[in-house]
N, C-alpha and C. Protein backbone atom coordinates (compact mmCIF):
# COMPACT_ATOMS: atom_id res chain seq x y z
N UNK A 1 0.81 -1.20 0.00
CA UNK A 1 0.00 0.00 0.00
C UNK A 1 0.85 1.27 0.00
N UNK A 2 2.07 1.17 0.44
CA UNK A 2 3.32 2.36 0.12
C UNK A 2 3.48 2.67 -0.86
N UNK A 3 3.28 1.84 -1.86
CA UNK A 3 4.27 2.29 -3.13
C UNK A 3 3.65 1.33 -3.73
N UNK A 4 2.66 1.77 -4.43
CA UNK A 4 1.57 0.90 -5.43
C UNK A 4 2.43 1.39 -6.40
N UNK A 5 2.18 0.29 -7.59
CA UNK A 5 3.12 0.91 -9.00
C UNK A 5 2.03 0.65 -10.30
N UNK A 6 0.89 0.41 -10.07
CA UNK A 6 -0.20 0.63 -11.08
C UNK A 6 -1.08 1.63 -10.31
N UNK A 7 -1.46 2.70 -11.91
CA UNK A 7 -1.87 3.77 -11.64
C UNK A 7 -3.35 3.47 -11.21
N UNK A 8 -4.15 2.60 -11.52
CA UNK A 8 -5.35 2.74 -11.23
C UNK A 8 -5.21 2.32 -9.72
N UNK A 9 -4.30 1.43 -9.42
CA UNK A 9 -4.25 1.09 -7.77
C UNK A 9 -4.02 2.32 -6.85
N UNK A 10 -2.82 3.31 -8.01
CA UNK A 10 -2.44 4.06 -7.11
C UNK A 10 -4.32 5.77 -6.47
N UNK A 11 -4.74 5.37 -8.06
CA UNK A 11 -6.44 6.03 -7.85
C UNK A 11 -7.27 5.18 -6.50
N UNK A 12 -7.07 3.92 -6.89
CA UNK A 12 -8.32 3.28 -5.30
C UNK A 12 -8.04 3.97 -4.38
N UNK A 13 -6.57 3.74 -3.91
CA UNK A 13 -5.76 4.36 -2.59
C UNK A 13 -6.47 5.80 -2.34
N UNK A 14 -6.45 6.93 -3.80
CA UNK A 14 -6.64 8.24 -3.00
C UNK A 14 -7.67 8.29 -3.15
N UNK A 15 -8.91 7.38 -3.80
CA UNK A 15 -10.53 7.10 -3.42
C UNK A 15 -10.75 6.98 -2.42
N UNK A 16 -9.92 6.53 -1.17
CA UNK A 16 -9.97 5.91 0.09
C UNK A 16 -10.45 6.87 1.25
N UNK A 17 -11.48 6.99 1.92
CA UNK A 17 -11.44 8.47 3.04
C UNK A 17 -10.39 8.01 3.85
N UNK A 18 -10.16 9.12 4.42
CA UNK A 18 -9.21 9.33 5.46
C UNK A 18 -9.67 9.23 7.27
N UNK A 19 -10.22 7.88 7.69
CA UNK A 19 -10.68 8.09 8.66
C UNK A 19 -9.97 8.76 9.88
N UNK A 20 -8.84 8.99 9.53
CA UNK A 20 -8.44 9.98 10.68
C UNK A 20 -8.61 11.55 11.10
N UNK A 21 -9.66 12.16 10.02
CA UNK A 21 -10.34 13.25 9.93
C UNK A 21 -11.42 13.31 10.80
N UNK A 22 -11.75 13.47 11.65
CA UNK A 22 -12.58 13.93 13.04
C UNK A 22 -13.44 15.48 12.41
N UNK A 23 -14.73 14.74 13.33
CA UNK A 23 -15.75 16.14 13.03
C UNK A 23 -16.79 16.74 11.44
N UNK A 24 -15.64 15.90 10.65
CA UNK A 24 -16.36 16.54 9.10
C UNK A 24 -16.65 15.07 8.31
N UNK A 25 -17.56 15.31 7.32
CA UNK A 25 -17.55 13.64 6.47
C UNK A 25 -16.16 13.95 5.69
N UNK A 26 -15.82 12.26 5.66
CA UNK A 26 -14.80 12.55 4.73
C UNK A 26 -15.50 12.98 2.92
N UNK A 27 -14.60 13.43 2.49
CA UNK A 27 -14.23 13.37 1.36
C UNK A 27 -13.76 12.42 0.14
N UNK A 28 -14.61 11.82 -0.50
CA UNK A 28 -13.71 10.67 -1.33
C UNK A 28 -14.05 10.81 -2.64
N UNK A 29 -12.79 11.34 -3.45
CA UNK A 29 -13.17 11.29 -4.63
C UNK A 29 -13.65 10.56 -5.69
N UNK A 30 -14.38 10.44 -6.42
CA UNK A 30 -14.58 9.46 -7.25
C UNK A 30 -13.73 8.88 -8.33
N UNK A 31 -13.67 7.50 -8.71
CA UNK A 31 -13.26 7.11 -9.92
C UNK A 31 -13.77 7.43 -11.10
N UNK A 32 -13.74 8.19 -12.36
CA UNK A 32 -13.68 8.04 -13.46
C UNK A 32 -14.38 6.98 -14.35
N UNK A 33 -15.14 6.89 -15.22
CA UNK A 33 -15.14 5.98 -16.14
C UNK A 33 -16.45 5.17 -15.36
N UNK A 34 -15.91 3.72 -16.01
CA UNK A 34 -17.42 2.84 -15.90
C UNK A 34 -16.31 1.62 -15.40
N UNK A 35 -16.66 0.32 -14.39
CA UNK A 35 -15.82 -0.70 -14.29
C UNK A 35 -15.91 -1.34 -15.67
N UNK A 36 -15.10 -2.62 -16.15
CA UNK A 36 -15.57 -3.41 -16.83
C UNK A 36 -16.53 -4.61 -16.57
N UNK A 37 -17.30 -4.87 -17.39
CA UNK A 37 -18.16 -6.21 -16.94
C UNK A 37 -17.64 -7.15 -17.35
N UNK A 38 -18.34 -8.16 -16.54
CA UNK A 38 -17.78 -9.44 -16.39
C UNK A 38 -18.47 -10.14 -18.13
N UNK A 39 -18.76 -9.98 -19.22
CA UNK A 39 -18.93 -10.54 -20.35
C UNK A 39 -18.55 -9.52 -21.15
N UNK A 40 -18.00 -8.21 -20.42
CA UNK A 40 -16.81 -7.39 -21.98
C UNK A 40 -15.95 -7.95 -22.33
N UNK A 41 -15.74 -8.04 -23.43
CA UNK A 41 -14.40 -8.14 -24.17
C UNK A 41 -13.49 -7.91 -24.36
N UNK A 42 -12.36 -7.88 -23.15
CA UNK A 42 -11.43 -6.90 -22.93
C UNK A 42 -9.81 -7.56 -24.05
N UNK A 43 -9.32 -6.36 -24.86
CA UNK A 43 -8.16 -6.90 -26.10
C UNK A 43 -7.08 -6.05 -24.99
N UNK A 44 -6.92 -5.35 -24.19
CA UNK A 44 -6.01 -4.43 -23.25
C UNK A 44 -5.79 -4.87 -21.73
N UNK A 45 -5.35 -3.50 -21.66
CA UNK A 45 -5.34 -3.33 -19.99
C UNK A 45 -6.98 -3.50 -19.51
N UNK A 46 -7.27 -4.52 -18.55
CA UNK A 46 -8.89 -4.40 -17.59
C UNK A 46 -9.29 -3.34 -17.21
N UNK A 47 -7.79 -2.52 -16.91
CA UNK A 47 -8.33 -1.34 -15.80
C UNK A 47 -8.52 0.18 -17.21
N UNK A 48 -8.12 0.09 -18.41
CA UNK A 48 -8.25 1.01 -19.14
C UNK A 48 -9.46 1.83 -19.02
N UNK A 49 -10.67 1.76 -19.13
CA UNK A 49 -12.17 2.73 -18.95
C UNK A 49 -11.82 3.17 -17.55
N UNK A 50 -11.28 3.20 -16.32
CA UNK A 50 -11.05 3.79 -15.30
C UNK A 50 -9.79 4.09 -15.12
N UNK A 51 -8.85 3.81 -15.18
CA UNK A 51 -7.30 4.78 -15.27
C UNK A 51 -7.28 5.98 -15.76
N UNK A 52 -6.68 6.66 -14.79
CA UNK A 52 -6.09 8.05 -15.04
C UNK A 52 -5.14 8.61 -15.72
N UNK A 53 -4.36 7.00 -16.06
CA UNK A 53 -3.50 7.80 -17.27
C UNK A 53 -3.26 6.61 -18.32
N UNK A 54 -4.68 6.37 -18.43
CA UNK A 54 -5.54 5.62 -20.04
C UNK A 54 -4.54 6.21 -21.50
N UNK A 55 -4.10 5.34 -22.37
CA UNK A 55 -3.54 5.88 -23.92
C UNK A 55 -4.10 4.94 -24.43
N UNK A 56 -3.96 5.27 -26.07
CA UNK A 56 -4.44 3.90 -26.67
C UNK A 56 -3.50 2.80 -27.08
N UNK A 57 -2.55 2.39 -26.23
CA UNK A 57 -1.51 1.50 -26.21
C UNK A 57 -2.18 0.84 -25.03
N UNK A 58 -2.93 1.44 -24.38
CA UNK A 58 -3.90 0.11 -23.06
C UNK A 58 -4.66 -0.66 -23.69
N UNK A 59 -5.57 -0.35 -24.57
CA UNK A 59 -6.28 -1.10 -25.21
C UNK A 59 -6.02 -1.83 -26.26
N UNK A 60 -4.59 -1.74 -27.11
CA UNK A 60 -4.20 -2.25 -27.70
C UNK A 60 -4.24 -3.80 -27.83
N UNK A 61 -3.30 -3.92 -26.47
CA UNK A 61 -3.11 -5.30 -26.09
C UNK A 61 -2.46 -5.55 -24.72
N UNK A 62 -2.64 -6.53 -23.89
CA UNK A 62 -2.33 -6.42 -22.52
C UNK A 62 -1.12 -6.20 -22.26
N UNK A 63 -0.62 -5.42 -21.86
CA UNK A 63 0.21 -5.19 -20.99
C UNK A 63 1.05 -6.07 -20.29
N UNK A 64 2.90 -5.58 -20.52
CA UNK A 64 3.60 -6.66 -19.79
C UNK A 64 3.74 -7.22 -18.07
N UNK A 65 4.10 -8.01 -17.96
CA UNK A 65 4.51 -7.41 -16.52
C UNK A 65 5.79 -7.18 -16.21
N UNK A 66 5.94 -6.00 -14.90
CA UNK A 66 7.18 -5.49 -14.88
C UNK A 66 7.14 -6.04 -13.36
N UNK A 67 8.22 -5.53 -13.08
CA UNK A 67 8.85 -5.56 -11.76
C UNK A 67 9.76 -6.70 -11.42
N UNK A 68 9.82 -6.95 -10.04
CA UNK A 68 10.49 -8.38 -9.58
C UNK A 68 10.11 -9.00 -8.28
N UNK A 69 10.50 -10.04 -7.94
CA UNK A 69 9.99 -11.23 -6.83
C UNK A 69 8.33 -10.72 -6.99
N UNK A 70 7.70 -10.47 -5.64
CA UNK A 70 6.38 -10.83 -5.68
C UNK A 70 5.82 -8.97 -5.76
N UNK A 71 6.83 -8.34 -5.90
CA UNK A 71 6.33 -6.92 -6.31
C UNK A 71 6.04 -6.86 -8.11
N UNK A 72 4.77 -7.28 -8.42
CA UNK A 72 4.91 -7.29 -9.88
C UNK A 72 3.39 -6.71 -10.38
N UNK A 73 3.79 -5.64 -11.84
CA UNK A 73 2.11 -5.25 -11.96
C UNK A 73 2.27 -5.24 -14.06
N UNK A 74 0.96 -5.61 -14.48
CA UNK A 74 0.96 -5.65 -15.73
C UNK A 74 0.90 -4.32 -16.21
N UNK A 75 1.48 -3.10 -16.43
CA UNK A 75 0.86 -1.36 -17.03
C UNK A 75 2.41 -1.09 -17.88
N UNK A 76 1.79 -0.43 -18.60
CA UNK A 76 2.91 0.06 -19.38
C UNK A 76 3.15 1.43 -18.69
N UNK A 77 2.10 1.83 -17.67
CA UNK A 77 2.81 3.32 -17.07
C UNK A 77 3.14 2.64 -15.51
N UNK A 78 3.69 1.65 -14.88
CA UNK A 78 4.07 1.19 -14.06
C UNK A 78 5.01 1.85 -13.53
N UNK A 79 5.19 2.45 -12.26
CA UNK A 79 5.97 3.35 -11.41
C UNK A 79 7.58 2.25 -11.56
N UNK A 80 8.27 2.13 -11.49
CA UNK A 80 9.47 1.64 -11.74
C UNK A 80 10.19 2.12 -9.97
């Protein structure tokens, strides 16, 4: 949860309220876009219709995976 390296993960995170805010409702911004359904046809990235930093190289075709040992995420904009 420190150091998410897919961008849409790194969006859930600041979707998240902040329950340590006392006195006021939190604040939680919304996600973008539409989820995908479970009988779309996805040729890309899953998370493309909700990512924040969506190109048309997401939808292209899926995405590698990067990283190493068990820190690993499929995005071509993957935090490195």
């Amino acid at each position: 949860f420190t150091t998410p390296q897919h961008p849409y993960t790194r969006a859930l995170l600041r979707a998240a309220p902040d329950l340590n805010r006392r006195g006021t409702a939190p604040h939680v911004p919304a996600l973008e876009g539409e989820p995908t359904g479970a009988l779309d046809l996805i040729t890309g990235c899953p998370f493309q219709p909700r990512c924040p930093e969506a190109e048309a190289a997401c939808s292209a075709a899926p995405p590698p995976f990067v990283g190493n040992g068990s820190h690993r995420t499929a995005c071509i904009h993957a935090a490195h």
